[in-house]
C-alpha atoms as a PDB file:
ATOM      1  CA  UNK A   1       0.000   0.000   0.000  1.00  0.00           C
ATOM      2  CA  UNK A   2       1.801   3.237  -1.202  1.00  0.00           C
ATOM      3  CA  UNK A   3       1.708   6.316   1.529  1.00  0.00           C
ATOM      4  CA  UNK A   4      -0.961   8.125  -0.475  1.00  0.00           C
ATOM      5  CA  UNK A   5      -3.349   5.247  -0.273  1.00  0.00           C
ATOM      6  CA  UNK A   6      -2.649   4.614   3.160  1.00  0.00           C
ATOM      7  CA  UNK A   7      -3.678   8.488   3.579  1.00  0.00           C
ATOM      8  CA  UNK A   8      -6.743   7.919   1.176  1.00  0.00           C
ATOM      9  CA  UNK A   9      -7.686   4.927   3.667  1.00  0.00           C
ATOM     10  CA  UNK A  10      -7.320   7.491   7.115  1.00  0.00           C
ATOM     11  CA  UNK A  11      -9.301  10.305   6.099  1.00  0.00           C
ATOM     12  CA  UNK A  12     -11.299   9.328   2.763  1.00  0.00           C
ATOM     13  CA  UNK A  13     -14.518   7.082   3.328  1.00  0.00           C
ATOM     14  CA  UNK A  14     -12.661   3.798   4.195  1.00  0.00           C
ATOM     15  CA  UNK A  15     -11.484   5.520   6.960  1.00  0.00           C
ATOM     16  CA  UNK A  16     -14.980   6.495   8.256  1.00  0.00           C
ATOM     17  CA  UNK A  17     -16.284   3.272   7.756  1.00  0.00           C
ATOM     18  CA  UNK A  18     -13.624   1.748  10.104  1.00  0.00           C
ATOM     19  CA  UNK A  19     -14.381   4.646  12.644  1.00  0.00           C
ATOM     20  CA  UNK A  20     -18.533   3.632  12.191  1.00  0.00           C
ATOM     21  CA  UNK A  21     -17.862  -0.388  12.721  1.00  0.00           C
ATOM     22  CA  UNK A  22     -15.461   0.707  15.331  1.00  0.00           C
ATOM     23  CA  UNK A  23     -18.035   2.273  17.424  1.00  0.00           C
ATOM     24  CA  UNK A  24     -20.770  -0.164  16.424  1.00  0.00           C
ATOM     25  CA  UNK A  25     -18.439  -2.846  18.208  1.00  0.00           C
ATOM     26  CA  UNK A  26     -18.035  -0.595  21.320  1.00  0.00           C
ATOM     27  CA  UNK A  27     -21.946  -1.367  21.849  1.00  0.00           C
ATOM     28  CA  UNK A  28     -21.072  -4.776  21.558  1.00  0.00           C
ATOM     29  CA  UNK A  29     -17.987  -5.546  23.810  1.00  0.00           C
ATOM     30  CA  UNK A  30     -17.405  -9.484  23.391  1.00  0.00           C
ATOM     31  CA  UNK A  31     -13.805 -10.875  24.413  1.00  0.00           C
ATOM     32  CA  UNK A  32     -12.443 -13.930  21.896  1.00  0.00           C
ATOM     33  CA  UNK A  33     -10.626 -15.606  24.532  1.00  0.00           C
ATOM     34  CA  UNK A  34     -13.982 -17.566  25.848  1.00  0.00           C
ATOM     35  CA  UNK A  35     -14.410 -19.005  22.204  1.00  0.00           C
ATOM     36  CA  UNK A  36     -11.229 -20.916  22.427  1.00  0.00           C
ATOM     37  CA  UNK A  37     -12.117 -22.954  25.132  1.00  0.00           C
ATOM     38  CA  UNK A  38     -14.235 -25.657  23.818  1.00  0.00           C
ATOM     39  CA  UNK A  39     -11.738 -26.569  21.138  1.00  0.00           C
ATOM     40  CA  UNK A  40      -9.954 -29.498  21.303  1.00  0.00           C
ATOM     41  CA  UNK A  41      -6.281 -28.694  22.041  1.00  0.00           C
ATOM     42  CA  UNK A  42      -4.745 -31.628  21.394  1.00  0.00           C
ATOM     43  CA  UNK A  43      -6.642 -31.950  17.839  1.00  0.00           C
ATOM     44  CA  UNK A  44      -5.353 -28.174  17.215  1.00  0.00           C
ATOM     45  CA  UNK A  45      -1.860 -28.857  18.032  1.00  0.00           C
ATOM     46  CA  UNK A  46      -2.108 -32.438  15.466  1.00  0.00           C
ATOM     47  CA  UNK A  47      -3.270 -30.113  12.899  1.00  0.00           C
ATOM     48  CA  UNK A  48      -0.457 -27.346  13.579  1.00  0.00           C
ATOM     49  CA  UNK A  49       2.114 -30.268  13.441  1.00  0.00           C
ATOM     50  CA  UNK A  50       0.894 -31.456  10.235  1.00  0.00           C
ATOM     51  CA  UNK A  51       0.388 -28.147   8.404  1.00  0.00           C
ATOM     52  CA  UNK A  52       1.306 -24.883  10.413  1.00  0.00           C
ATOM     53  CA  UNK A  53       4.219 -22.518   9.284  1.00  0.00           C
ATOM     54  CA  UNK A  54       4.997 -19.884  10.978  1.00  0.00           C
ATOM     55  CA  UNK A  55       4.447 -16.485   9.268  1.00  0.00           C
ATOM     56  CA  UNK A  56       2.051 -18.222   7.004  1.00  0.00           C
ATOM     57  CA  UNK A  57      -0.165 -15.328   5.440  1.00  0.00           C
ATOM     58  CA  UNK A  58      -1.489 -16.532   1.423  1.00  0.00           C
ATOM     59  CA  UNK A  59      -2.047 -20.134   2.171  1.00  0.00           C
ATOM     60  CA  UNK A  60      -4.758 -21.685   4.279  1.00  0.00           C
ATOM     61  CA  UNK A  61      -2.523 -22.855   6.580  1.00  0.00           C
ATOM     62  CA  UNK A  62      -2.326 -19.332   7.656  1.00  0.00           C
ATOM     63  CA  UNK A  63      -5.498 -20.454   9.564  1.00  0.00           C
ATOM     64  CA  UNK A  64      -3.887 -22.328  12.134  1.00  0.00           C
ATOM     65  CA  UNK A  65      -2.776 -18.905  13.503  1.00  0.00           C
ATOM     66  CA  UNK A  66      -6.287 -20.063  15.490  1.00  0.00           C
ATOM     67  CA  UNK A  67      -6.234 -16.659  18.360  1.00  0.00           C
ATOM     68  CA  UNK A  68      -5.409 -14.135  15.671  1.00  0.00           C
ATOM     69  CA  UNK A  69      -8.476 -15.760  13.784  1.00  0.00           C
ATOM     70  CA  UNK A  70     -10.554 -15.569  16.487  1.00  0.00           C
ATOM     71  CA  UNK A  71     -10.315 -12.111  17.597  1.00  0.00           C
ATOM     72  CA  UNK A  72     -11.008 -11.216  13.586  1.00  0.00           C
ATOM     73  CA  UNK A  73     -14.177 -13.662  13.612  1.00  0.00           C
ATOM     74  CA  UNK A  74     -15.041 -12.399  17.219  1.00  0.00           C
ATOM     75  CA  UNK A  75     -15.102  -8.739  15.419  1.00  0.00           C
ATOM     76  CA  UNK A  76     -17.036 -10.073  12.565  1.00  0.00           C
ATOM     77  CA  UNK A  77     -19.764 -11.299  14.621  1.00  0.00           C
ATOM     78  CA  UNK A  78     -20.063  -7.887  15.973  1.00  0.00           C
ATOM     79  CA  UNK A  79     -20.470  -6.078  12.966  1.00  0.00           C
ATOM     80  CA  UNK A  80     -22.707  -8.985  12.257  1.00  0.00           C
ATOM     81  CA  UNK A  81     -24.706  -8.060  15.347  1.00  0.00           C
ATOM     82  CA  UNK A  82     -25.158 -11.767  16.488  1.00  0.00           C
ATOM     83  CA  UNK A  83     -25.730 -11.388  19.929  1.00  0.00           C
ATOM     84  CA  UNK A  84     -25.782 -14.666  22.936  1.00  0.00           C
ATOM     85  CA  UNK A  85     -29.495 -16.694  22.272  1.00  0.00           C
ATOM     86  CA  UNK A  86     -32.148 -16.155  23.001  1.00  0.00           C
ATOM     87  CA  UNK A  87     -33.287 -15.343  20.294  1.00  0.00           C
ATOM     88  CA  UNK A  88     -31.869 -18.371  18.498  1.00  0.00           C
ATOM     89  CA  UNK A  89     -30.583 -17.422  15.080  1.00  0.00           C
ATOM     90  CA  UNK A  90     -29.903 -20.076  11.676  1.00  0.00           C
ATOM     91  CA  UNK A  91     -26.546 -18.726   9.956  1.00  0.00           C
ATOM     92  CA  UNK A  92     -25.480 -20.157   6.991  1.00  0.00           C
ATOM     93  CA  UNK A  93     -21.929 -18.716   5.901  1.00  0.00           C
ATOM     94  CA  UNK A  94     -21.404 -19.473   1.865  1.00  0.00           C
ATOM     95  CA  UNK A  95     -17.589 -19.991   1.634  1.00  0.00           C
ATOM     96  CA  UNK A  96     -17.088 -20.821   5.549  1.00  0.00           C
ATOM     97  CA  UNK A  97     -13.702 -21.588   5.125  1.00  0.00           C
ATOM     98  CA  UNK A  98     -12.334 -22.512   8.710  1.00  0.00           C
ATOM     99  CA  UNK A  99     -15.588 -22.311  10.307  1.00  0.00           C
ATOM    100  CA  UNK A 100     -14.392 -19.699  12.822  1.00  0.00           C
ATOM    101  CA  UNK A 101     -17.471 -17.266  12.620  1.00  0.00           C
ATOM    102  CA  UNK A 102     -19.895 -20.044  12.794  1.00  0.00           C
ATOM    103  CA  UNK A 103     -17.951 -21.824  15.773  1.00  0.00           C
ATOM    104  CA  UNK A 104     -18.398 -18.046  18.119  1.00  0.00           C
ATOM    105  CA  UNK A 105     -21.875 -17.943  16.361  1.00  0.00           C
ATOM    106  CA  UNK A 106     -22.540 -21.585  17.800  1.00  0.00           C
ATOM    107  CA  UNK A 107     -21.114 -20.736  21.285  1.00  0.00           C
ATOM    108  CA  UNK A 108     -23.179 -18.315  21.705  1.00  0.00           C
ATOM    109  CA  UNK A 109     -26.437 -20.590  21.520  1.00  0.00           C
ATOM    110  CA  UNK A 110     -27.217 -20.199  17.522  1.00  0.00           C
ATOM    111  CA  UNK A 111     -27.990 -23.105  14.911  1.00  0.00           C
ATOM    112  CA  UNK A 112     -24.941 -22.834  12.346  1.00  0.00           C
ATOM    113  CA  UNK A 113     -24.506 -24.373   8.615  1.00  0.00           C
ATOM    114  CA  UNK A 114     -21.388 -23.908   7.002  1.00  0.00           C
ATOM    115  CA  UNK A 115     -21.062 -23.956   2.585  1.00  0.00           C
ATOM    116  CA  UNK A 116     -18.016 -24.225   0.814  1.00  0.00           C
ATOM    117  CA  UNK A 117     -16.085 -26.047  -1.596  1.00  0.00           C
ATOM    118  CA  UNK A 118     -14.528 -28.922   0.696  1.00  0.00           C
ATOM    119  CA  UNK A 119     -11.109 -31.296  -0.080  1.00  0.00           C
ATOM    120  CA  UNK A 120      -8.510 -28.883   1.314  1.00  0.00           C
ATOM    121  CA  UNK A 121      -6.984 -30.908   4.251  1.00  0.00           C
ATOM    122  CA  UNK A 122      -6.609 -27.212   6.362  1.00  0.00           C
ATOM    123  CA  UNK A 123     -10.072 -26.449   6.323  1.00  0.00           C
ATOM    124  CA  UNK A 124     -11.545 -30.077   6.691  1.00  0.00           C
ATOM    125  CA  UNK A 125      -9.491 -30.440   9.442  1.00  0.00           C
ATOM    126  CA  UNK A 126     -10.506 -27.440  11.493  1.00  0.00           C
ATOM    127  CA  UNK A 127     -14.439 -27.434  10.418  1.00  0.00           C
ATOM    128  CA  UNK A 128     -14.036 -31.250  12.121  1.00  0.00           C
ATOM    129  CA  UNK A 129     -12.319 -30.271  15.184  1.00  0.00           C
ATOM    130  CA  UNK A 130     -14.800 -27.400  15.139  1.00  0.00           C
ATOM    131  CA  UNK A 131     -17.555 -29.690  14.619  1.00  0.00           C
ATOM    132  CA  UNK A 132     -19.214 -27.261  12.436  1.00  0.00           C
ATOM    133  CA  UNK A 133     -22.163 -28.676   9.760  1.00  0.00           C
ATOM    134  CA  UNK A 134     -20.799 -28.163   6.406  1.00  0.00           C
ATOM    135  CA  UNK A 135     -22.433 -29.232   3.122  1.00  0.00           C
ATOM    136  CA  UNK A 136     -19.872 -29.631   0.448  1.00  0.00           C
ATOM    137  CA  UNK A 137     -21.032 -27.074  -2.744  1.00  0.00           C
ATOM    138  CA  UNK A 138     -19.664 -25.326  -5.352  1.00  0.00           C
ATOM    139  CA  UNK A 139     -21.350 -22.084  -6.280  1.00  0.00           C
ATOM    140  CA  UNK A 140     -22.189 -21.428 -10.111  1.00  0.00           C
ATOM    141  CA  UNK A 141     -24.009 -18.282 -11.916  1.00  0.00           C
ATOM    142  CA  UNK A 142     -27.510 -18.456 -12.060  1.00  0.00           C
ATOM    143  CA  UNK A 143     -27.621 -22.083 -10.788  1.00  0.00           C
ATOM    144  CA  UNK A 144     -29.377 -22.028  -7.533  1.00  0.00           C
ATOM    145  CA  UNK A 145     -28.141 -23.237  -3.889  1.00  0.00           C
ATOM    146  CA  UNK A 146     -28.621 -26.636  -3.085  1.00  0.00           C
ATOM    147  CA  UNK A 147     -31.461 -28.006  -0.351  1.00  0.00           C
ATOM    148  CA  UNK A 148     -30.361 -26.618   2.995  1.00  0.00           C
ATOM    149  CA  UNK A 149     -33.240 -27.473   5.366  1.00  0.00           C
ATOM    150  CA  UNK A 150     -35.464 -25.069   7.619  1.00  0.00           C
ATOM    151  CA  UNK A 151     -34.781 -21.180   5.811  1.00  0.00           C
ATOM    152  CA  UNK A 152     -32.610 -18.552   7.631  1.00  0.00           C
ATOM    153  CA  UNK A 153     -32.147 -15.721   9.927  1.00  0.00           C
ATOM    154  CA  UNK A 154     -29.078 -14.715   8.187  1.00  0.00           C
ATOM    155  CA  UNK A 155     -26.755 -15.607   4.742  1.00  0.00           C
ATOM    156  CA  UNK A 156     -23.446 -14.504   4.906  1.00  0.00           C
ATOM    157  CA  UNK A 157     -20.107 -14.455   2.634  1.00  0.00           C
ATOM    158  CA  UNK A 158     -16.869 -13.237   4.082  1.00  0.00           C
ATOM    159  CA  UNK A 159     -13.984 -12.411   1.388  1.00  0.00           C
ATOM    160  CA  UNK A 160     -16.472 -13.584  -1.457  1.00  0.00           C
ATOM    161  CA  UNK A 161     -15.089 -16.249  -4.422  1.00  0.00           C
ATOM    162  CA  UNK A 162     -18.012 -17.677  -5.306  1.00  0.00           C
ATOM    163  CA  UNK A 163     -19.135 -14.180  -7.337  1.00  0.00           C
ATOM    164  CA  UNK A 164     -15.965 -15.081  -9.938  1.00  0.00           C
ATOM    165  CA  UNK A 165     -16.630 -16.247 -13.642  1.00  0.00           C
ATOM    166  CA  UNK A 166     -15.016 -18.773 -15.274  1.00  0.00           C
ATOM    167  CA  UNK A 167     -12.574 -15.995 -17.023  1.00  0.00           C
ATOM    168  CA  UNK A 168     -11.507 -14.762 -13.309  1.00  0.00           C
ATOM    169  CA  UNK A 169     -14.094 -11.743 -14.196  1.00  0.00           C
ATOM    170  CA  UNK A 170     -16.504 -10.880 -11.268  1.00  0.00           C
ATOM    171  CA  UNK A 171     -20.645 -10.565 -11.446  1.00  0.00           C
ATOM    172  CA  UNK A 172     -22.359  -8.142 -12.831  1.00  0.00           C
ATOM    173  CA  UNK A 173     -25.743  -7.490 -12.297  1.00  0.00           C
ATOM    174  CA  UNK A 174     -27.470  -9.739 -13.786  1.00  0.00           C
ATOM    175  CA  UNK A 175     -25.556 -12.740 -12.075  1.00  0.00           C
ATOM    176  CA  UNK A 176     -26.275 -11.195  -8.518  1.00  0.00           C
ATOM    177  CA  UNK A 177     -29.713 -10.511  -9.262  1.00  0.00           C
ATOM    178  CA  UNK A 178     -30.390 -14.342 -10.098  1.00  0.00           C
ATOM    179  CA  UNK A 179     -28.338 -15.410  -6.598  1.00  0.00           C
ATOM    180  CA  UNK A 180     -30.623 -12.695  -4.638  1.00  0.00           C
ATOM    181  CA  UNK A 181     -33.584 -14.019  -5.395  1.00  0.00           C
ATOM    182  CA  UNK A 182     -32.584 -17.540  -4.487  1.00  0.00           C
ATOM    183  CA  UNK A 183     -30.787 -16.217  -1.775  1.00  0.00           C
ATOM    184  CA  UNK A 184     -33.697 -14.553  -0.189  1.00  0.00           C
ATOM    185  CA  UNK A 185     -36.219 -17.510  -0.751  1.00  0.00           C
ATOM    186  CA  UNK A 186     -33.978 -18.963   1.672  1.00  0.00           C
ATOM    187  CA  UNK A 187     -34.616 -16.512   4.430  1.00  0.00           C
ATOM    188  CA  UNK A 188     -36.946 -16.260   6.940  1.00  0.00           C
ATOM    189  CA  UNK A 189     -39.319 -12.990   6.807  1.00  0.00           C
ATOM    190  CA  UNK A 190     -37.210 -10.932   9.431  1.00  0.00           C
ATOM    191  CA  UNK A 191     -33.754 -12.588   7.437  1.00  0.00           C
ATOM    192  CA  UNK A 192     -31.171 -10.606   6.710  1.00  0.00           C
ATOM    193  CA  UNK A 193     -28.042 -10.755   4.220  1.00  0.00           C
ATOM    194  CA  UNK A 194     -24.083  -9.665   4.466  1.00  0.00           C
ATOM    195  CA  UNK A 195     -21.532  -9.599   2.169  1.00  0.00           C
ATOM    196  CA  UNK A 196     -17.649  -9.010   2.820  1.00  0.00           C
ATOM    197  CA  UNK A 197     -16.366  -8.596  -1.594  1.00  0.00           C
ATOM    198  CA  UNK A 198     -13.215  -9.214  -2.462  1.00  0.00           C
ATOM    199  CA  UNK A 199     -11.500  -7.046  -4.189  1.00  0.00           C
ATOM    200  CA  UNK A 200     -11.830  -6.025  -7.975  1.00  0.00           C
ATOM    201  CA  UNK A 201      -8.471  -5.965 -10.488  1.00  0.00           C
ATOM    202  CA  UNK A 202      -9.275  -2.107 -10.167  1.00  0.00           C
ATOM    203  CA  UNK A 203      -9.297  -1.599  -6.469  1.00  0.00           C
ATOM    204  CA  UNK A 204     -12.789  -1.741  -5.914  1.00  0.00           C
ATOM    205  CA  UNK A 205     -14.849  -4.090  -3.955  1.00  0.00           C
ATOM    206  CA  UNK A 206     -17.923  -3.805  -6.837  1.00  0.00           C
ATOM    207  CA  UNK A 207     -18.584  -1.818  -9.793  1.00  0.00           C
ATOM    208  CA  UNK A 208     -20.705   1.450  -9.889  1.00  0.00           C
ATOM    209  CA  UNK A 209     -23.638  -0.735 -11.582  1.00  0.00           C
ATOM    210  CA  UNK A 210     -23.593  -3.714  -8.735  1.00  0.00           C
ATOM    211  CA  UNK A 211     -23.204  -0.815  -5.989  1.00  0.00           C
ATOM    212  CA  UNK A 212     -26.152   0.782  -7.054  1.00  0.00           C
ATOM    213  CA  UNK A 213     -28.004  -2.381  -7.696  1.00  0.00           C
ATOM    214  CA  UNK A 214     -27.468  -3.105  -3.690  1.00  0.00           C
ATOM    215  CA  UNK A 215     -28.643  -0.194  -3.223  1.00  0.00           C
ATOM    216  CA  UNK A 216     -31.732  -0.140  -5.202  1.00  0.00           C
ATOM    217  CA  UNK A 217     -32.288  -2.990  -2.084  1.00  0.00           C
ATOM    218  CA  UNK A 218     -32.192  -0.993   0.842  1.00  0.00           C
ATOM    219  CA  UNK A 219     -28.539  -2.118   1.080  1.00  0.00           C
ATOM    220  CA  UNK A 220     -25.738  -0.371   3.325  1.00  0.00           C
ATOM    221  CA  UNK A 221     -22.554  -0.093   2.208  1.00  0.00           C
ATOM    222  CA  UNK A 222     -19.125   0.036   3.718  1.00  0.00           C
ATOM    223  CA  UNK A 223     -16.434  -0.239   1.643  1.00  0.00           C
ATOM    224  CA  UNK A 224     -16.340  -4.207   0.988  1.00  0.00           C
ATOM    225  CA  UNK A 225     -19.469  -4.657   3.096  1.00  0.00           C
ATOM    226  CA  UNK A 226     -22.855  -4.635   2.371  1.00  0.00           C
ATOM    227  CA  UNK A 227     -25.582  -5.105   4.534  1.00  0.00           C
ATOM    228  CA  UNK A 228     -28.742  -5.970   3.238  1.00  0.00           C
ATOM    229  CA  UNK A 229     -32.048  -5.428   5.779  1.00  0.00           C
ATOM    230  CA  UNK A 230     -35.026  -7.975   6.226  1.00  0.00           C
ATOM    231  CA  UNK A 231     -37.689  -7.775   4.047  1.00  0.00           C
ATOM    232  CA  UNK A 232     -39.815  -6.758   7.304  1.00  0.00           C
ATOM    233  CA  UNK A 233     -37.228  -3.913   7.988  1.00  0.00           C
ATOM    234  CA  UNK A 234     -39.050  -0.278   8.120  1.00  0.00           C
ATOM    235  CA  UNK A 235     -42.752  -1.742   8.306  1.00  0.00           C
END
């Protein structure tokens, strides 16, 4: 990141939107450390022997960093705004990866269900030891998601792949609008949609057309997130 981005990130609207989700997780003080307890130590440290190396940062065995992972999940589920049950929430994460969000989400008394593409050992490994529900999918353009049981209080994508062509292009439009309205048939009537976008050849996190598309939904945006309210929101 060159000095003038890294300016452009402080004081431009990235930097805002860190200062907003900042606050927003002030509300919502929740430590990480209590999430590491369950797991199975001795299963973590025959994983880390098998695949761990140190300094790890492009590979999924970057993953097995498991406390630096956790605080990031723990401050996901707080921009999230998944709070301890009751109410019980069904999340379904597309692309779960590691499982970490919907391990803290399942600690904290909610139903999880994890998507993604299965077969690397990393991730296999620590959605087992995590004992997260996973159903092995891959997701294609305007092909819709497969059964996945009783519908959902929230669908959500961290670091989206699955919104990639064939050609390494991203959706447009017209691909998102087909995955919406599948999407959204999955949802219960007060469910609710996020989505963390990678980012774009150009820097973005979407085009102009997709933003305003989102927005035509009632969507919030920050930056690479966008938050999409229930379909009961504002009645």
């Amino acid at each position: 990141m060159t000095f003038t981005q890294k300016l452009s990130k402080i004081f431009g609207s990235d930097g805002w939107d860190s200062l907003v989700a900042g606050v927003r997780r002030m509300a919502y003080p929740l430590g990480w450390r209590q999430f590491m307890k369950p797991i199975d130590r001795e299963g973590l440290e025959w994983l880390r022997a098998q695949f761990y190396t140190p300094e790890e940062r492009l590979r999924p065995a970057k993953y097995l960093n498991i406390e630096e992972w956790m605080k990031t999940s723990t401050k996901r589920i707080r921009d999230l705004r998944v709070r301890k049950a009751p109410p019980r929430m069904r999340i379904l994460d597309l692309g779960c990866g590691a499982g970490y969000v919907l391990h803290i989400a399942k600690c904290l008394g909610h139903d999880v269900l994890g998507l993604d593409l299965g077969g690397d050992p990393v991730f296999d490994g620590i959605i087992a030891l995590l004992k997260i529900p996973r159903i092995t999918h891959t997701i294609h353009a305007h092909e819709p998601l497969p059964d996945l049981g009783a519908k959902f209080d929230l669908i959500t994508a961290h670091m989206t792949c699955f919104n990639r062509r064939t050609d390494g292009s991203h959706w447009g439009v017209e691909e998102w609008e087909y995955f919406m309205k599948d999407a959204e048939s999955r949802l219960t009537p007060a469910g609710r949609m996020q989505f963390d976008l990678n980012v774009l050849p150009d820097g973005r996190h979407m085009t102009d057309e997709v933003r305003a598309f989102f927005l035509a939904r009632g969507a919030r945006i920050e930056r690479r997130r966008v938050f999409l309210p229930s379909r009961t929101a504002g009645r």
